[in-house]
PDB file of N, CA and C in Angstrom:
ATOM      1  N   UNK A   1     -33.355 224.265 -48.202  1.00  0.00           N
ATOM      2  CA  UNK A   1     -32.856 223.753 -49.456  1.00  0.00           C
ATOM      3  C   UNK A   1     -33.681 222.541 -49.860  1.00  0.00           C
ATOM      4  N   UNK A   2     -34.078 222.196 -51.097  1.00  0.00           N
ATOM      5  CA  UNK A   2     -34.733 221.733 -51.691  1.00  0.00           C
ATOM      6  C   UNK A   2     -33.830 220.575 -52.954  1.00  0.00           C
ATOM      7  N   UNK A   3     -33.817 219.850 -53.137  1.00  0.00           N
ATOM      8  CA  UNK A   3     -33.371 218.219 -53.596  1.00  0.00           C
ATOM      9  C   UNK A   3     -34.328 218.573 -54.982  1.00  0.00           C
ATOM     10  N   UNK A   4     -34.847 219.005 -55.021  1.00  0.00           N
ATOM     11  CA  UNK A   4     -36.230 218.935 -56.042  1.00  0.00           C
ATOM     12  C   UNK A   4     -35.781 219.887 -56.970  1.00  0.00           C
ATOM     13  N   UNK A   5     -35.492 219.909 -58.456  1.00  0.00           N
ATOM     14  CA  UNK A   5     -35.178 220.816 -59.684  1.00  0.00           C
ATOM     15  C   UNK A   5     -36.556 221.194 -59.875  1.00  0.00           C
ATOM     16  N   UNK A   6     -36.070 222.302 -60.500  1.00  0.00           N
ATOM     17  CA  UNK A   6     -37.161 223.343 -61.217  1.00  0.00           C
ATOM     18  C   UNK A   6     -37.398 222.980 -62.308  1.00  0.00           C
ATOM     19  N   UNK A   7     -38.003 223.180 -62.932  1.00  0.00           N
ATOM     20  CA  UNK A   7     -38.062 222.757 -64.620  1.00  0.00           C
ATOM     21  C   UNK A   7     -38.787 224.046 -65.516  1.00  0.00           C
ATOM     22  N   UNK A   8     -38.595 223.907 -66.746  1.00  0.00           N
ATOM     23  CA  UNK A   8     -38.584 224.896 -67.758  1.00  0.00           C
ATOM     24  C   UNK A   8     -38.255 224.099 -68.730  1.00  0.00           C
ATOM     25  N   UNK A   9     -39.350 224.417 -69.808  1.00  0.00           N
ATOM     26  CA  UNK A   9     -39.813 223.365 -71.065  1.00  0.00           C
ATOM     27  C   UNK A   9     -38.407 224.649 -72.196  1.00  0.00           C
ATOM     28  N   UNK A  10     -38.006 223.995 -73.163  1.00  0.00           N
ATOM     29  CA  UNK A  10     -36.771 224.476 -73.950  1.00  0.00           C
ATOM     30  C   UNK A  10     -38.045 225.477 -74.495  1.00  0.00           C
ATOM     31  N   UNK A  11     -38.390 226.548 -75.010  1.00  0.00           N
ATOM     32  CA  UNK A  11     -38.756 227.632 -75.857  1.00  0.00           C
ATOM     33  C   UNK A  11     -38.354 227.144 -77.453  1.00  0.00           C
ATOM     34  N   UNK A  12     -37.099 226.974 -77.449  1.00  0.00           N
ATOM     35  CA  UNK A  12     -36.733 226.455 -78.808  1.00  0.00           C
ATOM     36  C   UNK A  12     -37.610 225.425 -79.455  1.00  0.00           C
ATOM     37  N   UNK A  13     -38.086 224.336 -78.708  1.00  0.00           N
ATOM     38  CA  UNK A  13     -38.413 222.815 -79.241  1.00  0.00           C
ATOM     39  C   UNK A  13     -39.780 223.083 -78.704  1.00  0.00           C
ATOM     40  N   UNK A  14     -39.960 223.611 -77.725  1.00  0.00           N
ATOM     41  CA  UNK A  14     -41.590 223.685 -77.163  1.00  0.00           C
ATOM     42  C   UNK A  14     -42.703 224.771 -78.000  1.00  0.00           C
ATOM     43  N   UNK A  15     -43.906 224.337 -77.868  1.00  0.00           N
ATOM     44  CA  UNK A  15     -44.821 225.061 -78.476  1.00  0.00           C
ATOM     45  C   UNK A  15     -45.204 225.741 -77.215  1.00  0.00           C
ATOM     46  N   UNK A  16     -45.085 225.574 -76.253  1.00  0.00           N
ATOM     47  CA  UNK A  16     -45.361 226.615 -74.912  1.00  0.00           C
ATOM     48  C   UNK A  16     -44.673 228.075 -75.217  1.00  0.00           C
ATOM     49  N   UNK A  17     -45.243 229.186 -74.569  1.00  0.00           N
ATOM     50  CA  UNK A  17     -44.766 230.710 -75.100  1.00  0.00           C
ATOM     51  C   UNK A  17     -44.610 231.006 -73.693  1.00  0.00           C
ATOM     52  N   UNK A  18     -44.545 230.162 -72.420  1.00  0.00           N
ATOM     53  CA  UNK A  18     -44.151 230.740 -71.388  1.00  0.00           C
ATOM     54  C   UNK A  18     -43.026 230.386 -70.741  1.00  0.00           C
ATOM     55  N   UNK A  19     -42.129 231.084 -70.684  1.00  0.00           N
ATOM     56  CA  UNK A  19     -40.883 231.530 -70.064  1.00  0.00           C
ATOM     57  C   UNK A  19     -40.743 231.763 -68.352  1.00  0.00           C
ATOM     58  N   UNK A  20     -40.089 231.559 -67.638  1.00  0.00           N
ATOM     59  CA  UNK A  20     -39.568 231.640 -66.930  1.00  0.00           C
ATOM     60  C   UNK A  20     -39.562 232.944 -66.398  1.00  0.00           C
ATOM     61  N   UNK A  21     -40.020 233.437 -65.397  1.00  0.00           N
ATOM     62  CA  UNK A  21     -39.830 234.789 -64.857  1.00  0.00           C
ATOM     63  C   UNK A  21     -38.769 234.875 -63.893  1.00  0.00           C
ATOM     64  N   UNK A  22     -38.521 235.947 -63.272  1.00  0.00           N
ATOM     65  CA  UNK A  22     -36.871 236.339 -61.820  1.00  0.00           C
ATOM     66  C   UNK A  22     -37.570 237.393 -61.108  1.00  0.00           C
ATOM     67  N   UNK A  23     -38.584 235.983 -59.714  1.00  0.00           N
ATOM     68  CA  UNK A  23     -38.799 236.971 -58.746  1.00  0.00           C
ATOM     69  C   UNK A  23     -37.796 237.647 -58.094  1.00  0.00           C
ATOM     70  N   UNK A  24     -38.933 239.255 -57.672  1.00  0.00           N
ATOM     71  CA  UNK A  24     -38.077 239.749 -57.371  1.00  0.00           C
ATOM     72  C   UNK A  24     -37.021 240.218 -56.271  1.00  0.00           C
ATOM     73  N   UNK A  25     -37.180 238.802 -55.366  1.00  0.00           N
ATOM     74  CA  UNK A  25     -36.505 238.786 -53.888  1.00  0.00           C
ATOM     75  C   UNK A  25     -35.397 237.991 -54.649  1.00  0.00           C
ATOM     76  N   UNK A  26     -34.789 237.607 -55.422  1.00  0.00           N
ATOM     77  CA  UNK A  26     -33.918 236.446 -55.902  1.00  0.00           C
ATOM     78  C   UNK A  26     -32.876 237.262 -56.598  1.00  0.00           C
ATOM     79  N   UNK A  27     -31.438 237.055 -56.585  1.00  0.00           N
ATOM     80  CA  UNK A  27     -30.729 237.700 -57.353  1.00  0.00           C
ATOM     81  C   UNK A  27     -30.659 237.722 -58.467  1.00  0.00           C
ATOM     82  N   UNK A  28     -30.685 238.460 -59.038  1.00  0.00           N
ATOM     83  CA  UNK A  28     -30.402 239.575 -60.472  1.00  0.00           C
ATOM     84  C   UNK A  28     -29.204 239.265 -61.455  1.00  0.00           C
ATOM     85  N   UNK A  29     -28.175 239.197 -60.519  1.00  0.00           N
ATOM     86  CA  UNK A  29     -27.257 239.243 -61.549  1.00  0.00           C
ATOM     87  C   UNK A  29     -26.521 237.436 -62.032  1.00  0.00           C
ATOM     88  N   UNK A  30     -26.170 237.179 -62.984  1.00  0.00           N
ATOM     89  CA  UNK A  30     -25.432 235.963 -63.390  1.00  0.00           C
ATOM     90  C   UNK A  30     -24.016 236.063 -63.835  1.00  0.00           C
ATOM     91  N   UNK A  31     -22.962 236.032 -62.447  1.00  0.00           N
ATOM     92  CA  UNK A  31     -21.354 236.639 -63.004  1.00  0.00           C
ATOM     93  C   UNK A  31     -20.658 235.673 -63.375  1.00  0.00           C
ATOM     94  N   UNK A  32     -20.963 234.180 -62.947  1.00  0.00           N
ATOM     95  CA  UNK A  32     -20.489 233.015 -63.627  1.00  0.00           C
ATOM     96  C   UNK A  32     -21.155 232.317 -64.525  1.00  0.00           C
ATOM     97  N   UNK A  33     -20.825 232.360 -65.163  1.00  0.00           N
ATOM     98  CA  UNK A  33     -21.620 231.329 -66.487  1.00  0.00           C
ATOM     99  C   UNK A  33     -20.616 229.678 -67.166  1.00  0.00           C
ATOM    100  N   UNK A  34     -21.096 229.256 -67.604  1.00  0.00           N
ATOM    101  CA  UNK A  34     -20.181 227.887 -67.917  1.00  0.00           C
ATOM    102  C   UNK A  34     -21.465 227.259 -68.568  1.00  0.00           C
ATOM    103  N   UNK A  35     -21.079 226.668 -70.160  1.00  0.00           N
ATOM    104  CA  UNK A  35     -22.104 226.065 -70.635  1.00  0.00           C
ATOM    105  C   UNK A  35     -21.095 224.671 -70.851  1.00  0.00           C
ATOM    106  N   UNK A  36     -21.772 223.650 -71.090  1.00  0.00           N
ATOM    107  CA  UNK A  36     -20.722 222.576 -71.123  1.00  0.00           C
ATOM    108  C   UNK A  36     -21.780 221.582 -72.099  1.00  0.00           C
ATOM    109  N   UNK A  37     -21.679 220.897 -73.178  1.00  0.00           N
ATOM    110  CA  UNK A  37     -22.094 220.141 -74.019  1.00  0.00           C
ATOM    111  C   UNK A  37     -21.743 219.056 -74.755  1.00  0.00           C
ATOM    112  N   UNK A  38     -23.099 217.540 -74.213  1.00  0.00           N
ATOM    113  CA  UNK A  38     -22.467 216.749 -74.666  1.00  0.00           C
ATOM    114  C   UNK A  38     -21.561 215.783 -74.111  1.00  0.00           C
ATOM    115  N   UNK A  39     -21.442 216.165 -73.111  1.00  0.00           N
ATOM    116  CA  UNK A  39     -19.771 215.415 -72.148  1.00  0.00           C
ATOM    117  C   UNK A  39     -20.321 214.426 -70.614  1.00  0.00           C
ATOM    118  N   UNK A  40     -20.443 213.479 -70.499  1.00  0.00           N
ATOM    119  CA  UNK A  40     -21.069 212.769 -69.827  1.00  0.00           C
ATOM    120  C   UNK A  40     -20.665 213.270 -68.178  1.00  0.00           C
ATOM    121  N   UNK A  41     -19.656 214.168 -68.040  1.00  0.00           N
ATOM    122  CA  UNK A  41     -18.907 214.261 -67.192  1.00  0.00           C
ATOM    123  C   UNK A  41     -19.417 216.035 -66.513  1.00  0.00           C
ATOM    124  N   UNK A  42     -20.222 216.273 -67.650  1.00  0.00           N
ATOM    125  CA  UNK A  42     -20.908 217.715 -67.068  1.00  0.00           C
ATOM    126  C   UNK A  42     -21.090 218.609 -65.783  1.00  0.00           C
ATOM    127  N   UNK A  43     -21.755 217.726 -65.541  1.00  0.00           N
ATOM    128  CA  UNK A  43     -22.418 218.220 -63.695  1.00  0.00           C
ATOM    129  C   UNK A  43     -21.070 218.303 -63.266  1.00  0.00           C
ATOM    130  N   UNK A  44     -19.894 217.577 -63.100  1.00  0.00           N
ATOM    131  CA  UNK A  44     -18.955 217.738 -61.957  1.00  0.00           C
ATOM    132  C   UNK A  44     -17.881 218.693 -62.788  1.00  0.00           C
ATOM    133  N   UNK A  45     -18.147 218.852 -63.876  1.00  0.00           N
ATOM    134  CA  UNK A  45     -17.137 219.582 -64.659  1.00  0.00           C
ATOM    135  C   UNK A  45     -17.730 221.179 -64.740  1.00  0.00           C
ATOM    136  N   UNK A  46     -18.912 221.235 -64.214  1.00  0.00           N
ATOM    137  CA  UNK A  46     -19.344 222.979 -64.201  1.00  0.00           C
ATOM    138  C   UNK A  46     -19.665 222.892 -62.456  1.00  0.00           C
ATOM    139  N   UNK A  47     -19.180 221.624 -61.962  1.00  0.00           N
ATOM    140  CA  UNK A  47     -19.295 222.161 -60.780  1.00  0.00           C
ATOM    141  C   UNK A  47     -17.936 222.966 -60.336  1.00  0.00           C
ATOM    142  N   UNK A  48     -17.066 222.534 -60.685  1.00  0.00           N
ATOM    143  CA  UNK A  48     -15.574 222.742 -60.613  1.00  0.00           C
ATOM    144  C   UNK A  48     -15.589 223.842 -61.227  1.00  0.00           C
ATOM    145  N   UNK A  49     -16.156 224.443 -62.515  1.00  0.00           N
ATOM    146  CA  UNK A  49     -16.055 225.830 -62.779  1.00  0.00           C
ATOM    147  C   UNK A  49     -16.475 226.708 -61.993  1.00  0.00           C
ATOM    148  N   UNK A  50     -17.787 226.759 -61.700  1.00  0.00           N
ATOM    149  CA  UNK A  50     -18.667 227.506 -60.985  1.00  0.00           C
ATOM    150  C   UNK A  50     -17.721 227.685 -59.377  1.00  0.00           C
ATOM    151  N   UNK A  51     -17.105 226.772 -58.920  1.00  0.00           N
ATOM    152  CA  UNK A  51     -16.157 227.059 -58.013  1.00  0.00           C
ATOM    153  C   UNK A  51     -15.155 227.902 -57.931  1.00  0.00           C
ATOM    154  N   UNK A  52     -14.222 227.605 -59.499  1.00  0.00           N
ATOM    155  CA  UNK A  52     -13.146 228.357 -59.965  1.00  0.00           C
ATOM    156  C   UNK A  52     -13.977 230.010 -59.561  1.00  0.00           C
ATOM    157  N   UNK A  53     -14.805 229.981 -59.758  1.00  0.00           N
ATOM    158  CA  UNK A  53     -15.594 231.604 -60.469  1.00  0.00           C
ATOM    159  C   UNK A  53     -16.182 232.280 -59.363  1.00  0.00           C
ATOM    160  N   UNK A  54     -15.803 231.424 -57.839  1.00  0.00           N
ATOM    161  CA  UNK A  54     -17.162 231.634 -56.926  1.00  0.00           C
ATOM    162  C   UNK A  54     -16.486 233.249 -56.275  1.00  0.00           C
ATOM    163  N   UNK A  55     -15.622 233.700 -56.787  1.00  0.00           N
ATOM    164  CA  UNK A  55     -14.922 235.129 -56.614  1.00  0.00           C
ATOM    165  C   UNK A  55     -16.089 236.248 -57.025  1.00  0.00           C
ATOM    166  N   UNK A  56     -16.314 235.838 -58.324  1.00  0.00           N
ATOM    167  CA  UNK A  56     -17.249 236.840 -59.221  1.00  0.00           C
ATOM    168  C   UNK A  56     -18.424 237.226 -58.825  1.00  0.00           C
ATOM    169  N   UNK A  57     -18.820 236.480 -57.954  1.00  0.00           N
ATOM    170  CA  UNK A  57     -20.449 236.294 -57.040  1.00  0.00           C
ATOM    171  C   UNK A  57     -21.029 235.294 -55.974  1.00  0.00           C
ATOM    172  N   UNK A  58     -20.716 235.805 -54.873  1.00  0.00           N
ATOM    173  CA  UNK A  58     -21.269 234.868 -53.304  1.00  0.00           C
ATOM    174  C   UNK A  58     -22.798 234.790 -52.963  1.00  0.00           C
ATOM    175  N   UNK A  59     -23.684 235.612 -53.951  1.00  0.00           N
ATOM    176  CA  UNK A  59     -24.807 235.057 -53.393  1.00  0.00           C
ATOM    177  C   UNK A  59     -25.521 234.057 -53.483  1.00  0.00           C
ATOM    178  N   UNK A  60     -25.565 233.304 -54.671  1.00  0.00           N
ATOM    179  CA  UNK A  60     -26.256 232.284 -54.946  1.00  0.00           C
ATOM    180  C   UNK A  60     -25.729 231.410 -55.976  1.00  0.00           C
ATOM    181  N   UNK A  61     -26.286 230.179 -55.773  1.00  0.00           N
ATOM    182  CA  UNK A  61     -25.496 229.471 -57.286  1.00  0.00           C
ATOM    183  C   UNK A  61     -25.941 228.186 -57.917  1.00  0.00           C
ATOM    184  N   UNK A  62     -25.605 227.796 -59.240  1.00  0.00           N
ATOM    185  CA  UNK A  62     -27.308 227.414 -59.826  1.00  0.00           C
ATOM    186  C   UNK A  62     -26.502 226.399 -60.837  1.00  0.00           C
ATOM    187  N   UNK A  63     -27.354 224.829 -61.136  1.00  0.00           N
ATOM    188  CA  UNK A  63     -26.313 224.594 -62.379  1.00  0.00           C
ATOM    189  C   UNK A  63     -28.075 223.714 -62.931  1.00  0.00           C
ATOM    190  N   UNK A  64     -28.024 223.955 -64.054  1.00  0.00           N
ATOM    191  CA  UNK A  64     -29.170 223.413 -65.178  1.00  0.00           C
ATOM    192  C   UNK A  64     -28.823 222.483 -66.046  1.00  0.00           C
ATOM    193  N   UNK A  65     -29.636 221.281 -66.045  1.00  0.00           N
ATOM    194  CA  UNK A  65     -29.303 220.241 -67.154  1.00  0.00           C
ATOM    195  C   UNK A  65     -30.128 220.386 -68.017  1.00  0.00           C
ATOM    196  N   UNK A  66     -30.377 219.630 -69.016  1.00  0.00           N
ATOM    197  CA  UNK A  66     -30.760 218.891 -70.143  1.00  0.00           C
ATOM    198  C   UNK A  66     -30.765 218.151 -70.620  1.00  0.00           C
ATOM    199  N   UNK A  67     -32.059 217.486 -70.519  1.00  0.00           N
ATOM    200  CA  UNK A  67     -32.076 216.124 -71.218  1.00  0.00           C
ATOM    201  C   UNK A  67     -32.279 215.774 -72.727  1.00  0.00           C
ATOM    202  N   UNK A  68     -32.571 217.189 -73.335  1.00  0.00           N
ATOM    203  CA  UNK A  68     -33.786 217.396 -74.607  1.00  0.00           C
ATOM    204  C   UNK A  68     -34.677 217.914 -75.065  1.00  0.00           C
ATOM    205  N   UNK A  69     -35.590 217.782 -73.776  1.00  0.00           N
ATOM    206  CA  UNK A  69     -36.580 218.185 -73.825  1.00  0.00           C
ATOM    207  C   UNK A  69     -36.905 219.171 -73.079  1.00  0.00           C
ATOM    208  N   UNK A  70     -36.456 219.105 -71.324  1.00  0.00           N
ATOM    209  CA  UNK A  70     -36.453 219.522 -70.745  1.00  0.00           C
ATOM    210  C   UNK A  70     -35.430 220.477 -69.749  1.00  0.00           C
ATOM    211  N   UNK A  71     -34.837 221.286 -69.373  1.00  0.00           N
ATOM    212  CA  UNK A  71     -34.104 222.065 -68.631  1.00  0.00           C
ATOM    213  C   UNK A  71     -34.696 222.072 -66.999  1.00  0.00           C
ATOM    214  N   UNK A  72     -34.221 221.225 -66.189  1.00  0.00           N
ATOM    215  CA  UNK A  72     -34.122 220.663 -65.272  1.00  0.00           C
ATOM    216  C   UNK A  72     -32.814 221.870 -64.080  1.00  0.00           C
ATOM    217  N   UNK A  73     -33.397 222.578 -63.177  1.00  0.00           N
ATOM    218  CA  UNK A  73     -32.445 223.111 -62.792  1.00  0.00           C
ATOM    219  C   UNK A  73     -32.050 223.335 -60.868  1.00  0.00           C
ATOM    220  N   UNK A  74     -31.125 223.222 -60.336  1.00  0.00           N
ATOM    221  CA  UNK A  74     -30.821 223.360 -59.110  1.00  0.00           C
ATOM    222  C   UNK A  74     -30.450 224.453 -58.836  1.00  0.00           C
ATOM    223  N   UNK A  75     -30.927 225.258 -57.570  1.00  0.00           N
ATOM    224  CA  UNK A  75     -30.184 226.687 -57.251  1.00  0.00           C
ATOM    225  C   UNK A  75     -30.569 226.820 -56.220  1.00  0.00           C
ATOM    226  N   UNK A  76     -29.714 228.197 -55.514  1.00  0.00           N
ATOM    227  CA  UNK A  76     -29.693 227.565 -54.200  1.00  0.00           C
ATOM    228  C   UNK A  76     -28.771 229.181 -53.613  1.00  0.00           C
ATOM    229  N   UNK A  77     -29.834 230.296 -52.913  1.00  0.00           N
ATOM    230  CA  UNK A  77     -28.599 231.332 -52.212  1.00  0.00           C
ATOM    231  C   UNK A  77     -27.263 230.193 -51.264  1.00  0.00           C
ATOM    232  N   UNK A  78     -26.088 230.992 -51.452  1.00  0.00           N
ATOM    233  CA  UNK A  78     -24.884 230.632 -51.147  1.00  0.00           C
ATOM    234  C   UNK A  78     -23.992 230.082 -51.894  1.00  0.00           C
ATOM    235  N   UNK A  79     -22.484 229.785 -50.980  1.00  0.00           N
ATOM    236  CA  UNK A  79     -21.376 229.355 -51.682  1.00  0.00           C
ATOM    237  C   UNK A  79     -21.740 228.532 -53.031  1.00  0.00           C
ATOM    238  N   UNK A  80     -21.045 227.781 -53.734  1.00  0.00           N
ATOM    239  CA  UNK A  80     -21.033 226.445 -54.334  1.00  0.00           C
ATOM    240  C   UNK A  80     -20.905 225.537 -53.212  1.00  0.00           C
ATOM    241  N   UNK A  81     -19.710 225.389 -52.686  1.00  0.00           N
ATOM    242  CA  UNK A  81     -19.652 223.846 -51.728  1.00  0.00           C
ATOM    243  C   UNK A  81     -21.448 223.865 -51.055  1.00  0.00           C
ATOM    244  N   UNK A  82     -21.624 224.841 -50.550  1.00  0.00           N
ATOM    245  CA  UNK A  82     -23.023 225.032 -49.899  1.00  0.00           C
ATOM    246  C   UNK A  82     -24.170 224.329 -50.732  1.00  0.00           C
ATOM    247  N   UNK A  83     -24.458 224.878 -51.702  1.00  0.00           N
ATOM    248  CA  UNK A  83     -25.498 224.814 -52.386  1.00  0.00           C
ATOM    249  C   UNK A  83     -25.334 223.006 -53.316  1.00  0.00           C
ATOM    250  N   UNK A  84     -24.229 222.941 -53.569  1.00  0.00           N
ATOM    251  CA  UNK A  84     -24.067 221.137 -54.239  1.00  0.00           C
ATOM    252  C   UNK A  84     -23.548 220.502 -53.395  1.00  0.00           C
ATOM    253  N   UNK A  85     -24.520 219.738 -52.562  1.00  0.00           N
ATOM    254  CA  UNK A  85     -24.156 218.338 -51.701  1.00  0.00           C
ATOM    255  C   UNK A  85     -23.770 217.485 -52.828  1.00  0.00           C
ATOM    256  N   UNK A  86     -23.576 216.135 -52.352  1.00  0.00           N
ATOM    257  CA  UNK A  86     -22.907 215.264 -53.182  1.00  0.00           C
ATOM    258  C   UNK A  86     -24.254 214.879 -53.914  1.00  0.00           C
ATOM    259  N   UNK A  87     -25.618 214.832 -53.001  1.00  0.00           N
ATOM    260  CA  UNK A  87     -26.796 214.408 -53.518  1.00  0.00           C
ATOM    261  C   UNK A  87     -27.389 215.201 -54.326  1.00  0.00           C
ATOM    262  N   UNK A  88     -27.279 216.521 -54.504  1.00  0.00           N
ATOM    263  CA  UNK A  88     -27.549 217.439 -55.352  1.00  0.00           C
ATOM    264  C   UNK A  88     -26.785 217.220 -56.569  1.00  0.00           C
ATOM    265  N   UNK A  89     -25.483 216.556 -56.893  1.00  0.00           N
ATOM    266  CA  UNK A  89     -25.055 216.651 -57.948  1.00  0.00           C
ATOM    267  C   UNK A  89     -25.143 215.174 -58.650  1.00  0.00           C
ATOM    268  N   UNK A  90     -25.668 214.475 -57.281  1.00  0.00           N
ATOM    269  CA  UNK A  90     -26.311 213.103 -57.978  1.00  0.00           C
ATOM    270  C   UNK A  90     -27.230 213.104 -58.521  1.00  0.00           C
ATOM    271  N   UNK A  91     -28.179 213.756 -58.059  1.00  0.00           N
ATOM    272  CA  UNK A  91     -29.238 213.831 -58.581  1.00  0.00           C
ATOM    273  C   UNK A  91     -29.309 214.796 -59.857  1.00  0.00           C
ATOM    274  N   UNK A  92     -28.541 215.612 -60.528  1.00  0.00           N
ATOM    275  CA  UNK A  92     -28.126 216.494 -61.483  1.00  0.00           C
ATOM    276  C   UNK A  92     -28.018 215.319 -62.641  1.00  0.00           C
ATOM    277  N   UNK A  93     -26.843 214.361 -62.319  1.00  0.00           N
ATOM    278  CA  UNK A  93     -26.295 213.837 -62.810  1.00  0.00           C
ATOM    279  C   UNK A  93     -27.377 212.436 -63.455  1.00  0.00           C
ATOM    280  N   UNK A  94     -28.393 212.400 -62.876  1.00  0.00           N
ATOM    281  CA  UNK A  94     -29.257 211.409 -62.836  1.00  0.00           C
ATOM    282  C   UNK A  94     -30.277 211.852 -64.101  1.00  0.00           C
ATOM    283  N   UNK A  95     -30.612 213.287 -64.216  1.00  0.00           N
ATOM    284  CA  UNK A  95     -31.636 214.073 -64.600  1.00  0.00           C
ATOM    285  C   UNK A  95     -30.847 214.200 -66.167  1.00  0.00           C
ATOM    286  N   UNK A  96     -29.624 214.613 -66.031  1.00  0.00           N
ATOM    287  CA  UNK A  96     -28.563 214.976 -67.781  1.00  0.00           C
ATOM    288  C   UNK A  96     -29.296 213.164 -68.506  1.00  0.00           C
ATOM    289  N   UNK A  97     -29.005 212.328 -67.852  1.00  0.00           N
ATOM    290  CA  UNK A  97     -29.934 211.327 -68.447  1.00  0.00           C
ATOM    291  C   UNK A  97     -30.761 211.249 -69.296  1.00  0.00           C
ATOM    292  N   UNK A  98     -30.571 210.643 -70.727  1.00  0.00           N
ATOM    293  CA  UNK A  98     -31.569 210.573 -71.300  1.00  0.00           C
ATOM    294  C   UNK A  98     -32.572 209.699 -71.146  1.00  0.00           C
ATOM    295  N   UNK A  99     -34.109 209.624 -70.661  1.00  0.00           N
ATOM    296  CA  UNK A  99     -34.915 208.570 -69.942  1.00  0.00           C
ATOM    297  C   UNK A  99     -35.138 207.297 -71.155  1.00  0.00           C
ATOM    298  N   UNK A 100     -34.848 207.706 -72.227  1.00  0.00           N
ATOM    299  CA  UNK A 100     -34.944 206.226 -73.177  1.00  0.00           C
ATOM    300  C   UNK A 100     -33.685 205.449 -73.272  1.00  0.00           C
ATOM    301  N   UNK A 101     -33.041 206.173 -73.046  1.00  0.00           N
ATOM    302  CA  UNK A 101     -31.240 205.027 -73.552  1.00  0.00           C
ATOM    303  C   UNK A 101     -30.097 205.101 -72.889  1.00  0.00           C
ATOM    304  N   UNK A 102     -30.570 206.381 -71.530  1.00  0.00           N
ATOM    305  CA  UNK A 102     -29.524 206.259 -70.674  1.00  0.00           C
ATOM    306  C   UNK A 102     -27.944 206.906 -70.981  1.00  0.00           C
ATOM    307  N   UNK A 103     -28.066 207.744 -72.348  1.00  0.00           N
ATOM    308  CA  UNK A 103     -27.102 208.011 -72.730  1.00  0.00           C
ATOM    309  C   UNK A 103     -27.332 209.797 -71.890  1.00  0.00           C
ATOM    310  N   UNK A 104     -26.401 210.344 -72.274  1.00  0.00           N
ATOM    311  CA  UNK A 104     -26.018 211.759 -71.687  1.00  0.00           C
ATOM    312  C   UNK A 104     -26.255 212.786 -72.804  1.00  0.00           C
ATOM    313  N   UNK A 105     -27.428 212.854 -73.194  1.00  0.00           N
ATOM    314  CA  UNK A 105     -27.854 213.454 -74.999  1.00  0.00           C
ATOM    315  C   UNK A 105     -27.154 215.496 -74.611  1.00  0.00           C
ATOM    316  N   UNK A 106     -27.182 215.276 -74.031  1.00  0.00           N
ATOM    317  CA  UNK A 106     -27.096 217.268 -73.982  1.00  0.00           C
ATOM    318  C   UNK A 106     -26.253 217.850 -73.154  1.00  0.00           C
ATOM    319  N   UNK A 107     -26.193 219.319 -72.805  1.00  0.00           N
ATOM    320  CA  UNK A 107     -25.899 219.889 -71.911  1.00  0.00           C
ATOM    321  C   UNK A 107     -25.820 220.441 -70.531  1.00  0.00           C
ATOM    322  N   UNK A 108     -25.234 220.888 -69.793  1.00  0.00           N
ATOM    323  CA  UNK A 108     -25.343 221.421 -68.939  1.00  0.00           C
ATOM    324  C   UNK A 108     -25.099 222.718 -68.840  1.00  0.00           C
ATOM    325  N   UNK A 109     -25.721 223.819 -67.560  1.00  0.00           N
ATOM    326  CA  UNK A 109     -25.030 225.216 -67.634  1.00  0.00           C
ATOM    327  C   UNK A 109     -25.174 225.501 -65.898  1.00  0.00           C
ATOM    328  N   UNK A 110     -24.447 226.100 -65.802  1.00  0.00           N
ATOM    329  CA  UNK A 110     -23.792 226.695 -64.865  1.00  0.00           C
ATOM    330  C   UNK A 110     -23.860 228.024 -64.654  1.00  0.00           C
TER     331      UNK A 110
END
């Protein structure tokens, strides 16, 4: 396990045309979803979903911020409790950050 987010430039706002691919040793399917926007309280509030949901799918589990610009993301085969240490969701929580004003400009997803 890895402390370190992935990143992926927004498609929407970016002039980049490259996307994100799903190698193909990595799971396929996405049975929980949770988008959450705006709410300073994000990260621990789709962590708690993604828990509620952890019925729907045990293999892996993933939560993505946003700062703006960027989509910043953690994932991780296994449970939820597994995959979000407390430092994983600190560091989530660090990243939803906007780097000029410190405010919480965007979303999260789950």
């Amino acid at each position: 396990m890895t402390d370190t987010p992935a990143r992926f430039s927004l498609p929407v706002l970016s002039s980049k045309k490259l996307r994100p691919s799903q190698p193909k040793d990595q799971p396929k399917e996405k049975c929980g979803v949770i988008g959450i926007w705006n709410d300073p309280e994000a990260v621990r509030n789709t962590y708690l979903g993604l828990y509620a949901q952890q019925h729907r799918g045990q293999e892996a589990a993933g939560i993505a911020v946003c700062n703006g610009t960027d989509i910043e993301a953690i994932k991780d085969a296994g449970l939820v409790p597994e995959v979000f240490t407390e430092r994983r969701l600190r560091k989530l929580e660090q990243l939803q950050l906007d780097e000029n004003d410190h405010r919480p400009p965007s979303g999260v997803i789950g």
